[in-house]
PDB file of N, CA and C in Angstrom:
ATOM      1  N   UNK A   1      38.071 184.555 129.343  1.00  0.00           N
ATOM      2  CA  UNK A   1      39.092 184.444 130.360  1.00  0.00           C
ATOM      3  C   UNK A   1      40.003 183.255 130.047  1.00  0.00           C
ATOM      4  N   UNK A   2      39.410 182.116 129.530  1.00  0.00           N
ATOM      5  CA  UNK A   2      39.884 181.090 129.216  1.00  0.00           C
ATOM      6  C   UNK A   2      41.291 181.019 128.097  1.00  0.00           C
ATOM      7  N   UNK A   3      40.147 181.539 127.040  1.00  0.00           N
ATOM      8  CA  UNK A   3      41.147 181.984 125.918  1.00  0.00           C
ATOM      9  C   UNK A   3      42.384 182.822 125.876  1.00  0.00           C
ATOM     10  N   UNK A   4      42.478 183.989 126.756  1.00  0.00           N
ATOM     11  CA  UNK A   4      43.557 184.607 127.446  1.00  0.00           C
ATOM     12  C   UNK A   4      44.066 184.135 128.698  1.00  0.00           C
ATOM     13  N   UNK A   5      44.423 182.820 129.091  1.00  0.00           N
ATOM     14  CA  UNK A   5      44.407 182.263 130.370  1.00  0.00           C
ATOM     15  C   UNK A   5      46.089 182.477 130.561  1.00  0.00           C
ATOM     16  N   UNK A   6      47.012 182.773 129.895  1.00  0.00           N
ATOM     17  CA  UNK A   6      48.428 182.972 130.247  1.00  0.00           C
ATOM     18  C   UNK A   6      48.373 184.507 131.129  1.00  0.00           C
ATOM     19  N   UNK A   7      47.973 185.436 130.441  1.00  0.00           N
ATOM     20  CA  UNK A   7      47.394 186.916 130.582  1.00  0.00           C
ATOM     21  C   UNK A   7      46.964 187.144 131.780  1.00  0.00           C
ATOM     22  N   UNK A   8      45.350 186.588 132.115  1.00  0.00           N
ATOM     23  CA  UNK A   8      44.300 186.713 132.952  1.00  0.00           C
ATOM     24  C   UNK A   8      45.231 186.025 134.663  1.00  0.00           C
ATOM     25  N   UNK A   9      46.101 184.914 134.032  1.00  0.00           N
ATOM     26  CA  UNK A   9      46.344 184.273 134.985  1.00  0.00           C
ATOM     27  C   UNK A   9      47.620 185.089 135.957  1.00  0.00           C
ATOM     28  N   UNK A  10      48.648 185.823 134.866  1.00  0.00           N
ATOM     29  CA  UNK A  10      49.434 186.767 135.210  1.00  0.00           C
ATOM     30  C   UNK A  10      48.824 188.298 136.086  1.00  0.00           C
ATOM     31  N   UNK A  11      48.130 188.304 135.807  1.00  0.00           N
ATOM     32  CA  UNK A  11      47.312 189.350 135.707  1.00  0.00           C
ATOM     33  C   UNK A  11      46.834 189.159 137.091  1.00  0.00           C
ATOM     34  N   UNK A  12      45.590 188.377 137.211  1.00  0.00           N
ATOM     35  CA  UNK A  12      45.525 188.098 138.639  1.00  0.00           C
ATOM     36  C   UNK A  12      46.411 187.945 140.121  1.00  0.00           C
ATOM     37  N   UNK A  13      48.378 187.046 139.380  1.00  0.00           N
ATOM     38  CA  UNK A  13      49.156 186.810 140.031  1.00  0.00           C
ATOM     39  C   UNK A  13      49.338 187.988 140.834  1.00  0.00           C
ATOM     40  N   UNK A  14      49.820 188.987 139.771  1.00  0.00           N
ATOM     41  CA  UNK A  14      50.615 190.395 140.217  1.00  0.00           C
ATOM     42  C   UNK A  14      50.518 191.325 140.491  1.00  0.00           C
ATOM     43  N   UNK A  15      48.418 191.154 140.282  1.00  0.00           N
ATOM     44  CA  UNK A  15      48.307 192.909 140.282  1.00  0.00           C
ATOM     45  C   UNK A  15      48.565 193.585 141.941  1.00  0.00           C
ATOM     46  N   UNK A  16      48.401 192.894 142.624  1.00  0.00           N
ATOM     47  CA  UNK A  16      48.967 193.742 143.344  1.00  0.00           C
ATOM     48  C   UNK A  16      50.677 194.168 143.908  1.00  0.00           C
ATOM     49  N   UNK A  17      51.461 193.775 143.280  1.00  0.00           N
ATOM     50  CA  UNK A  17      52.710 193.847 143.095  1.00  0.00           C
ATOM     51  C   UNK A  17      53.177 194.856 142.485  1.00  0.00           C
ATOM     52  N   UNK A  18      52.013 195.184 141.156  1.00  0.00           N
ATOM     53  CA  UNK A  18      52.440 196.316 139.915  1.00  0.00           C
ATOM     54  C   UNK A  18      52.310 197.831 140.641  1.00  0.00           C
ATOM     55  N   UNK A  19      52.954 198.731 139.563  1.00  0.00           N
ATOM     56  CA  UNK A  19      53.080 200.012 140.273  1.00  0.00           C
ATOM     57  C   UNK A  19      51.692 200.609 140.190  1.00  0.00           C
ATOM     58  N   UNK A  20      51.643 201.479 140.651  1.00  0.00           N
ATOM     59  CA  UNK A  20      50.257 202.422 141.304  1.00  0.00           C
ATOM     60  C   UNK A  20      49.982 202.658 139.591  1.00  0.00           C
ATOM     61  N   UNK A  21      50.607 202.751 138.999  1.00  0.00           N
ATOM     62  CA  UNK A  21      50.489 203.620 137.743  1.00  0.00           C
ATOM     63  C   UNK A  21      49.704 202.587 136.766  1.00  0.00           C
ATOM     64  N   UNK A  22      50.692 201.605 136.778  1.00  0.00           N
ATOM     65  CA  UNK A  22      49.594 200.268 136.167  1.00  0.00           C
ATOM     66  C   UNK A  22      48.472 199.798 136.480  1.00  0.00           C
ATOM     67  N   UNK A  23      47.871 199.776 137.965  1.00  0.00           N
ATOM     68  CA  UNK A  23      46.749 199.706 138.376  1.00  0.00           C
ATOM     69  C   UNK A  23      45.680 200.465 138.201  1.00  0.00           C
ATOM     70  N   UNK A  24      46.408 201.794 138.629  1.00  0.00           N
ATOM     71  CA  UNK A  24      45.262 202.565 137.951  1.00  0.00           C
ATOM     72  C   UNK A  24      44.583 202.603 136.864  1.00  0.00           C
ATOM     73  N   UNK A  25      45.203 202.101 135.475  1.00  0.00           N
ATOM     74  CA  UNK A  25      45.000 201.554 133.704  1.00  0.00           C
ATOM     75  C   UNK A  25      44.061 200.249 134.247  1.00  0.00           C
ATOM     76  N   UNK A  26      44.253 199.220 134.723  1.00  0.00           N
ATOM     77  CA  UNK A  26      43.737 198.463 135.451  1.00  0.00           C
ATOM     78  C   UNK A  26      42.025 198.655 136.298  1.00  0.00           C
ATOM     79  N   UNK A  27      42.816 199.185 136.967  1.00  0.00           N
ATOM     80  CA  UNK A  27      41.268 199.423 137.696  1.00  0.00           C
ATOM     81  C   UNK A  27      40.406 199.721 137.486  1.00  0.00           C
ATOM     82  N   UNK A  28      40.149 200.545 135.733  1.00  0.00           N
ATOM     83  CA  UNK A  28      38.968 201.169 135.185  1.00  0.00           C
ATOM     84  C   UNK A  28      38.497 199.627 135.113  1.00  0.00           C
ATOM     85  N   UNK A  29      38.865 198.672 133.987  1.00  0.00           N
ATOM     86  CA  UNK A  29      38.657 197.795 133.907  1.00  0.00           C
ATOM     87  C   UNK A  29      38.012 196.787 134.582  1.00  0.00           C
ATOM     88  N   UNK A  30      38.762 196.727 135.533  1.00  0.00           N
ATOM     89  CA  UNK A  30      38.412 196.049 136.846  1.00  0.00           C
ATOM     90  C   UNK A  30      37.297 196.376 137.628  1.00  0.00           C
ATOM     91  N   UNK A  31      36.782 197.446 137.508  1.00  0.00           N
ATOM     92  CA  UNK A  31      35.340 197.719 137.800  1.00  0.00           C
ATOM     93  C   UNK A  31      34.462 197.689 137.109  1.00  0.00           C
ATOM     94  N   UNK A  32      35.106 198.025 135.825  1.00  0.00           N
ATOM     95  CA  UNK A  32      33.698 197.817 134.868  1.00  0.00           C
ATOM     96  C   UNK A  32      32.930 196.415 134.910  1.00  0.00           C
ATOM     97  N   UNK A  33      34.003 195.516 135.208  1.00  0.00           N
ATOM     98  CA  UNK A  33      33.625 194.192 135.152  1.00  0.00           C
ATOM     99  C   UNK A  33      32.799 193.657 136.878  1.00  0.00           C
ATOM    100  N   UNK A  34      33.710 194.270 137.387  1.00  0.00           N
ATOM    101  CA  UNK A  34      32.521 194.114 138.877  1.00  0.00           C
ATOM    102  C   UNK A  34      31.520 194.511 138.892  1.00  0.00           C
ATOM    103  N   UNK A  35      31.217 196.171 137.842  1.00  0.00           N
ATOM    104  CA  UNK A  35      29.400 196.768 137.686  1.00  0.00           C
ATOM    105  C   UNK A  35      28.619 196.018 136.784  1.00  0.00           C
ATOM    106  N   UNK A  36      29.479 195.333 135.809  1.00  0.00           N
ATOM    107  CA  UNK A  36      28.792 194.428 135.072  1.00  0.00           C
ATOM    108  C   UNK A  36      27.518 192.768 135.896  1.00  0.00           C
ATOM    109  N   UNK A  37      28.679 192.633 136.735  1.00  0.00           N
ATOM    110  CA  UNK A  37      28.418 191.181 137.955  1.00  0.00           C
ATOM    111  C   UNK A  37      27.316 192.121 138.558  1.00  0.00           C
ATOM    112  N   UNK A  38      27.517 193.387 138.929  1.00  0.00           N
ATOM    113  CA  UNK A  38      26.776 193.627 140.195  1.00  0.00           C
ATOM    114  C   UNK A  38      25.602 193.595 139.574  1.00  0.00           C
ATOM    115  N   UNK A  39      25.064 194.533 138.428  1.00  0.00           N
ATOM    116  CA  UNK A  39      24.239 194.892 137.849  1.00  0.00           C
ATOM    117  C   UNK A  39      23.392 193.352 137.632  1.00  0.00           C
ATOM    118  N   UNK A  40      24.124 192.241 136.869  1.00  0.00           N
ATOM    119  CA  UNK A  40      23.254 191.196 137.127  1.00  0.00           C
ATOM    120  C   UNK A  40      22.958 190.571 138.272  1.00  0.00           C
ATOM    121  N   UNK A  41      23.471 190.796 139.375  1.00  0.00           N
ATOM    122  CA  UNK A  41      23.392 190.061 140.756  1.00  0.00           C
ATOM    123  C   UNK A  41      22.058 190.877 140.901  1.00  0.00           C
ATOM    124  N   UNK A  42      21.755 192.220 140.735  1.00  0.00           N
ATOM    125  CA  UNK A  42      21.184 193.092 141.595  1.00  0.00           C
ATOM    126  C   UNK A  42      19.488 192.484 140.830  1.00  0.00           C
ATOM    127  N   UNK A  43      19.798 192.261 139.430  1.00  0.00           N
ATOM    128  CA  UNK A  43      18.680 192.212 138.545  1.00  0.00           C
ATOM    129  C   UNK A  43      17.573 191.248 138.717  1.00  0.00           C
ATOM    130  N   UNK A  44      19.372 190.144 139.265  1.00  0.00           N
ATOM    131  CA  UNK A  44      18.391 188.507 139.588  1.00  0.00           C
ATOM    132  C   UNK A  44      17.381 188.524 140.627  1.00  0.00           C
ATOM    133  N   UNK A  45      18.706 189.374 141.790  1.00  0.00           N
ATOM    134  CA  UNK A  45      17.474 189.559 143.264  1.00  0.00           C
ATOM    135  C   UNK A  45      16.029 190.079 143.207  1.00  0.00           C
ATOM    136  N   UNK A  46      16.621 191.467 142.509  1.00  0.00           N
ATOM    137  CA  UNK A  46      15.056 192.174 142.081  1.00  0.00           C
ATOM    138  C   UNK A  46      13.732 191.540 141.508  1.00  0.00           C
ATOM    139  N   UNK A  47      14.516 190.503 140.818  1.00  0.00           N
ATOM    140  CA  UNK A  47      13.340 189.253 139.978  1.00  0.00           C
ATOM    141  C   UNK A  47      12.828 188.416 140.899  1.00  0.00           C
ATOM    142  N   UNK A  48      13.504 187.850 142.108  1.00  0.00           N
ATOM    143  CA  UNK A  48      13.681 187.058 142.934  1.00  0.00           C
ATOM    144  C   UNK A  48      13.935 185.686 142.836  1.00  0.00           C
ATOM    145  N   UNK A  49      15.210 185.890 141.440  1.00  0.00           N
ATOM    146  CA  UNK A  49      16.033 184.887 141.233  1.00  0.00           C
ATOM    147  C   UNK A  49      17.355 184.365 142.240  1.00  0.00           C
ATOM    148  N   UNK A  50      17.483 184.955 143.433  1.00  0.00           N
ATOM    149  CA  UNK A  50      18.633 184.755 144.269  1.00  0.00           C
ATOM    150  C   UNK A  50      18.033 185.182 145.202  1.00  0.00           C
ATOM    151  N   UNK A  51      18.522 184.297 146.204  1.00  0.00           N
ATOM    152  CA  UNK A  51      18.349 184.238 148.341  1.00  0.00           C
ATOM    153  C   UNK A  51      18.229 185.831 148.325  1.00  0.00           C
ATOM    154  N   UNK A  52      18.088 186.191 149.051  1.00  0.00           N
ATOM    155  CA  UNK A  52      17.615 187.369 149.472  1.00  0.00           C
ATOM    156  C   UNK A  52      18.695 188.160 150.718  1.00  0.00           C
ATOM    157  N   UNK A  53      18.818 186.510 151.373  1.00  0.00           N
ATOM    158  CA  UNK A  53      19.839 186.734 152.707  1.00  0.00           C
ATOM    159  C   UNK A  53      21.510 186.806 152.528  1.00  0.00           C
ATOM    160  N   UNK A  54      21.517 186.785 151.405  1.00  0.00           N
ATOM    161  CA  UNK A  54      23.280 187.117 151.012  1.00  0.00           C
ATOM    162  C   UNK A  54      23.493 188.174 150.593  1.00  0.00           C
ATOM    163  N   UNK A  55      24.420 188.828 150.742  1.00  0.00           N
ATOM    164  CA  UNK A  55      24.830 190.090 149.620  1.00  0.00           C
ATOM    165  C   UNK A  55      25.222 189.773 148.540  1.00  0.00           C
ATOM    166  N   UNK A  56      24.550 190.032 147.115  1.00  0.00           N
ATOM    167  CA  UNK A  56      25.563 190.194 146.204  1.00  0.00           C
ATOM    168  C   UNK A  56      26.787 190.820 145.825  1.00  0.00           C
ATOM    169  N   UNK A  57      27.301 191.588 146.976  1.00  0.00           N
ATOM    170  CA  UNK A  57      29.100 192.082 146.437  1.00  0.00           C
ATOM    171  C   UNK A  57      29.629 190.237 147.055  1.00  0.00           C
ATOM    172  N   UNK A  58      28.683 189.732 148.023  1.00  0.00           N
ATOM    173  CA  UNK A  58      29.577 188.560 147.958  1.00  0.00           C
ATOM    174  C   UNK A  58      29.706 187.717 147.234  1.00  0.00           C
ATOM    175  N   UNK A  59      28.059 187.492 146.893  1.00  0.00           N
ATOM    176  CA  UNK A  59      28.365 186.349 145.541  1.00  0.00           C
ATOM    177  C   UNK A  59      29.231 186.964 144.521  1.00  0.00           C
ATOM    178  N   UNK A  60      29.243 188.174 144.434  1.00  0.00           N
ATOM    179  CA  UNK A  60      30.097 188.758 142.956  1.00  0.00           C
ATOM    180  C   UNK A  60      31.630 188.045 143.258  1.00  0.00           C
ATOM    181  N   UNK A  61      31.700 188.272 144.863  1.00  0.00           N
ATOM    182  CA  UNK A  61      33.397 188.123 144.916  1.00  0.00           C
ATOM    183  C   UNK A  61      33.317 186.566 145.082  1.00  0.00           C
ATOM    184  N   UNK A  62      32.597 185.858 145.847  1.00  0.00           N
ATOM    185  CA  UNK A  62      33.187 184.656 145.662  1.00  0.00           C
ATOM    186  C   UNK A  62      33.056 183.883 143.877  1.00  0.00           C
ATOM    187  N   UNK A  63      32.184 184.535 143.381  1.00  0.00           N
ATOM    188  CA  UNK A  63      32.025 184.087 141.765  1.00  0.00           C
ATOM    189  C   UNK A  63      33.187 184.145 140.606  1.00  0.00           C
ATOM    190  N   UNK A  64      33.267 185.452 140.984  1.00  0.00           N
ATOM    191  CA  UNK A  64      34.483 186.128 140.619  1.00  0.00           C
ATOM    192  C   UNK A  64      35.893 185.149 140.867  1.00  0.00           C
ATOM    193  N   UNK A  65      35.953 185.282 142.448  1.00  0.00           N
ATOM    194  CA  UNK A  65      37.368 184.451 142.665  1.00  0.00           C
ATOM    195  C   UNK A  65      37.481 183.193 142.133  1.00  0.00           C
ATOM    196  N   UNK A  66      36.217 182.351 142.751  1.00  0.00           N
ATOM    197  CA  UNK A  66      36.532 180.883 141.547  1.00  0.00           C
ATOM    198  C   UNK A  66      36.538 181.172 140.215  1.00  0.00           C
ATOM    199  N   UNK A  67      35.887 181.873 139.394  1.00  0.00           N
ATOM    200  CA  UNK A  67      35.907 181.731 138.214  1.00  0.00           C
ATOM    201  C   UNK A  67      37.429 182.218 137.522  1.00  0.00           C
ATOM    202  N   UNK A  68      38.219 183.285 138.594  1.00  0.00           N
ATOM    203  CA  UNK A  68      39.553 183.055 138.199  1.00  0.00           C
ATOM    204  C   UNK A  68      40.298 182.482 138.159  1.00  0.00           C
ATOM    205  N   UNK A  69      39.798 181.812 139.224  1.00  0.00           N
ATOM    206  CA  UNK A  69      41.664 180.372 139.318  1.00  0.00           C
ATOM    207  C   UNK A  69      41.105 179.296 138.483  1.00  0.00           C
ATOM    208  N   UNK A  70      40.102 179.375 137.623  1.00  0.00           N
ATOM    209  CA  UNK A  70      39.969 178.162 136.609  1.00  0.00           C
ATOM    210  C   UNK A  70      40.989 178.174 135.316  1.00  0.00           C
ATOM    211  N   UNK A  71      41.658 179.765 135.604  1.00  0.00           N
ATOM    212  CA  UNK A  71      42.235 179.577 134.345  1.00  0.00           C
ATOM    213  C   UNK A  71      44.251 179.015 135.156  1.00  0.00           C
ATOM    214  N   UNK A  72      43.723 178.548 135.934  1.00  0.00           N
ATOM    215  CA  UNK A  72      44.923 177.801 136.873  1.00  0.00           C
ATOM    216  C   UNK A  72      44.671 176.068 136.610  1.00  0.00           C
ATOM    217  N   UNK A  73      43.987 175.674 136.466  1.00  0.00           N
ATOM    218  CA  UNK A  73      43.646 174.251 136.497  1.00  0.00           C
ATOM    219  C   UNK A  73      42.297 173.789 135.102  1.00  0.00           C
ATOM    220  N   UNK A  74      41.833 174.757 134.736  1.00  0.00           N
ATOM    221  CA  UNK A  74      41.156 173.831 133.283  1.00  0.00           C
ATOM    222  C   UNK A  74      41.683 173.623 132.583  1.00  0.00           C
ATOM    223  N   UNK A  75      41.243 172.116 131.850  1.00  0.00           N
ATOM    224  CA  UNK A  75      41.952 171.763 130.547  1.00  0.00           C
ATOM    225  C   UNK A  75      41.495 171.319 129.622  1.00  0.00           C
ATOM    226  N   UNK A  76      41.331 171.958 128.849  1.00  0.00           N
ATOM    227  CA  UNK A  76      40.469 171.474 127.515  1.00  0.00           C
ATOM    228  C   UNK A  76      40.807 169.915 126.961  1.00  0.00           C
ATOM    229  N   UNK A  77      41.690 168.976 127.469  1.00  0.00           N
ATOM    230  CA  UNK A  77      41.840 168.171 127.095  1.00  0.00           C
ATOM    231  C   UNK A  77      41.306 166.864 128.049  1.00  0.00           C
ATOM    232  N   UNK A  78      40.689 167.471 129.312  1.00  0.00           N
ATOM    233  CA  UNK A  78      39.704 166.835 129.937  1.00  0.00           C
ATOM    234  C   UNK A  78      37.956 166.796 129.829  1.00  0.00           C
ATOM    235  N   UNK A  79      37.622 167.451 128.623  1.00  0.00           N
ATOM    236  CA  UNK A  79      36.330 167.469 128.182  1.00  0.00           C
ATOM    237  C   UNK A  79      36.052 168.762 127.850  1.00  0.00           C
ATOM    238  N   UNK A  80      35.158 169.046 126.868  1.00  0.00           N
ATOM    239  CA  UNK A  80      34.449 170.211 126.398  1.00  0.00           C
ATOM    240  C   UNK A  80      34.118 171.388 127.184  1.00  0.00           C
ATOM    241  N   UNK A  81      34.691 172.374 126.478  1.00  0.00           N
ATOM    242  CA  UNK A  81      34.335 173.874 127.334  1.00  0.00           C
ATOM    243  C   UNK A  81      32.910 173.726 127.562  1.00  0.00           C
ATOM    244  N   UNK A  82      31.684 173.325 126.527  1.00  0.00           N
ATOM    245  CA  UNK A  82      30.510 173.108 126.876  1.00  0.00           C
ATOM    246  C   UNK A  82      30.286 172.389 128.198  1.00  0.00           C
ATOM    247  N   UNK A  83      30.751 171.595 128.140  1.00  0.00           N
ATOM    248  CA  UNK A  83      30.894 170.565 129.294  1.00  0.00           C
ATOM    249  C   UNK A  83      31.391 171.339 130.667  1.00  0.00           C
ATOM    250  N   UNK A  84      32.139 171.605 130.395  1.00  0.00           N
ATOM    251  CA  UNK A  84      32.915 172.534 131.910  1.00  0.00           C
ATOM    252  C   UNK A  84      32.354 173.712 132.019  1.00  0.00           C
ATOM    253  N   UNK A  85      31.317 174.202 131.631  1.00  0.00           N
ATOM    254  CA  UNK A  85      30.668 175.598 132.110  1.00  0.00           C
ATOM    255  C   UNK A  85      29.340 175.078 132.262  1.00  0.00           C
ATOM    256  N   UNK A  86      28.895 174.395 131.878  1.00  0.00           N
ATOM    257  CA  UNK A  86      27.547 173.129 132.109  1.00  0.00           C
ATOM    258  C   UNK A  86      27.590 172.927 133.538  1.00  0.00           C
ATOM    259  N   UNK A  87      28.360 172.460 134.081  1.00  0.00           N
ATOM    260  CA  UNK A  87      29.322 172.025 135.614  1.00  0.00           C
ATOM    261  C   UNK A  87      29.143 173.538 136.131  1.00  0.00           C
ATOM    262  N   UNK A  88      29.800 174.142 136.298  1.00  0.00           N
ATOM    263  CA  UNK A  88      30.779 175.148 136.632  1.00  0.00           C
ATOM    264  C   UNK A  88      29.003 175.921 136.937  1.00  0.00           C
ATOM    265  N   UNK A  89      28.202 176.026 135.898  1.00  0.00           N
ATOM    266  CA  UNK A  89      26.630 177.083 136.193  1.00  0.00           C
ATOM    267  C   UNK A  89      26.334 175.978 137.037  1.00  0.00           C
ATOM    268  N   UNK A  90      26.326 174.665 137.053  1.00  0.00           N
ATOM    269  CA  UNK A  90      25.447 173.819 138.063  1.00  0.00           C
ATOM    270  C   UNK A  90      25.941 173.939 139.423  1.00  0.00           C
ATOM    271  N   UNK A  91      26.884 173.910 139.680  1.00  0.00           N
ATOM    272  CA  UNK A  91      27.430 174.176 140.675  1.00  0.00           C
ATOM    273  C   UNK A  91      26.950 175.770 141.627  1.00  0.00           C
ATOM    274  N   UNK A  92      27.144 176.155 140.402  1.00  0.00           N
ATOM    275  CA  UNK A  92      27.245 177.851 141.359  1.00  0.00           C
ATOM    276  C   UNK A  92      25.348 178.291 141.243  1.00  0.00           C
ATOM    277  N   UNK A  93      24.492 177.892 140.803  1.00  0.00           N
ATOM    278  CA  UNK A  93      23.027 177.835 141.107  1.00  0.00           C
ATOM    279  C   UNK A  93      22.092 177.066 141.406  1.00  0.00           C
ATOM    280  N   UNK A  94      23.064 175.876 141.137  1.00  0.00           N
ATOM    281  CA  UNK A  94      22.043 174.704 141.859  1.00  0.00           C
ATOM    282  C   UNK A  94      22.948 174.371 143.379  1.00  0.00           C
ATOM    283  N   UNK A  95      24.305 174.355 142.984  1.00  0.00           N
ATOM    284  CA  UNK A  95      24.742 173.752 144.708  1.00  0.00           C
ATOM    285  C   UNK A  95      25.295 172.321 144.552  1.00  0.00           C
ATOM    286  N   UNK A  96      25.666 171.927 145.014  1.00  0.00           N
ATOM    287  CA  UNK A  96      26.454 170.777 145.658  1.00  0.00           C
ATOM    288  C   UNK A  96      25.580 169.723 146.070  1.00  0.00           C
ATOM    289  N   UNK A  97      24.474 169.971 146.758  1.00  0.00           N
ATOM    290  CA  UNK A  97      23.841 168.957 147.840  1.00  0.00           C
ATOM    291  C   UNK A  97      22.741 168.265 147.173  1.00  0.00           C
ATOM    292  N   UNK A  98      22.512 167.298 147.042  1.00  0.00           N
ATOM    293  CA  UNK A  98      20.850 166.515 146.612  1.00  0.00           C
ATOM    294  C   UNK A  98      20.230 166.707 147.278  1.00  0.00           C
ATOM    295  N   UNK A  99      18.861 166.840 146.592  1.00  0.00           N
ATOM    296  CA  UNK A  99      17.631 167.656 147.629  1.00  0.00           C
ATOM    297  C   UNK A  99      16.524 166.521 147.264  1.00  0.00           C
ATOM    298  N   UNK A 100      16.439 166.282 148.174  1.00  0.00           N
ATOM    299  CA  UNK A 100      15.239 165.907 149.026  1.00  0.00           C
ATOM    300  C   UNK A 100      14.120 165.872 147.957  1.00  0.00           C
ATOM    301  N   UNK A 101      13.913 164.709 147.463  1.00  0.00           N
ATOM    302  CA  UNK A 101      12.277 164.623 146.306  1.00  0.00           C
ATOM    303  C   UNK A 101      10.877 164.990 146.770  1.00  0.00           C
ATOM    304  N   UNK A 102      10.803 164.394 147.637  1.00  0.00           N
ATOM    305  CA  UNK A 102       9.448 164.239 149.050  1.00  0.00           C
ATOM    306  C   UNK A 102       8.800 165.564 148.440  1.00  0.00           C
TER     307      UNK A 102
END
C-alpha cells in the first residue's frame, strides 16, 4: 500500500465519486481484499486469538480504515518501515494502555 501510496491514496479519495462502471472493476478487488481480512479475523477468533465480544467485519473495517490513511501521513524519512509496522502491529494487538504487572 505504501509503495503505491500516490495510487492507493487517490484511490481511496474518489472511489466513490467514480462512475458505476469503474467501481464495479474495483469492487472485485475490493472484496477480495476484505475476504482476505475476514478470513484471518475469523481464523484468529476460531483459535481464540481475538475478544470474542467484537465483530470482526469491525475490526476488519476499523483496521482497514487506519491502515489506509497511513499512506496520507507516513514517511519514510521519519524511521524505518520496520520500525513503523513494529508500532503500527503494537498498537492494533497490544493497545494503547499499560497493564497492570500485579
Amino acid at each position: 500500500m505504501l509503495h503505491y501510496g500516490d495510487f492507493t491514496s487517490a484511490n481511496i479519495r474518489i472511489y466513490g465519486q467514480i462512475p458505476t462502471s469503474a467501481k464495479n472493476r474495483h469492487r472485485v478487488v475490493r472484496r477480495a481484499y476484505a475476504d482476505y481480512w475476514d478470513h484471518l479475523l475469523e481464523s484468529a477468533l476460531a483459535s481464540g486469538e481475538l475478544r470474542d465480544d467484537t465483530s470482526t467485519a469491525m475490526i476488519r473495517l476499523f483496521v482497514i480504515g487506519a491502515l489506509n490513511w497511513t499512506v496520507e501521513w507516513y514517511n519514510p524519512q521519519r524511521g524505518s518501515f520496520r520500525d513503523f509496522s513494529r508500532q503500527i502491529t503494537g498498537i492494533v494487538f497490544d493497545g494503547i494502555l499499560t497493564h497492570d504487572k500485579a
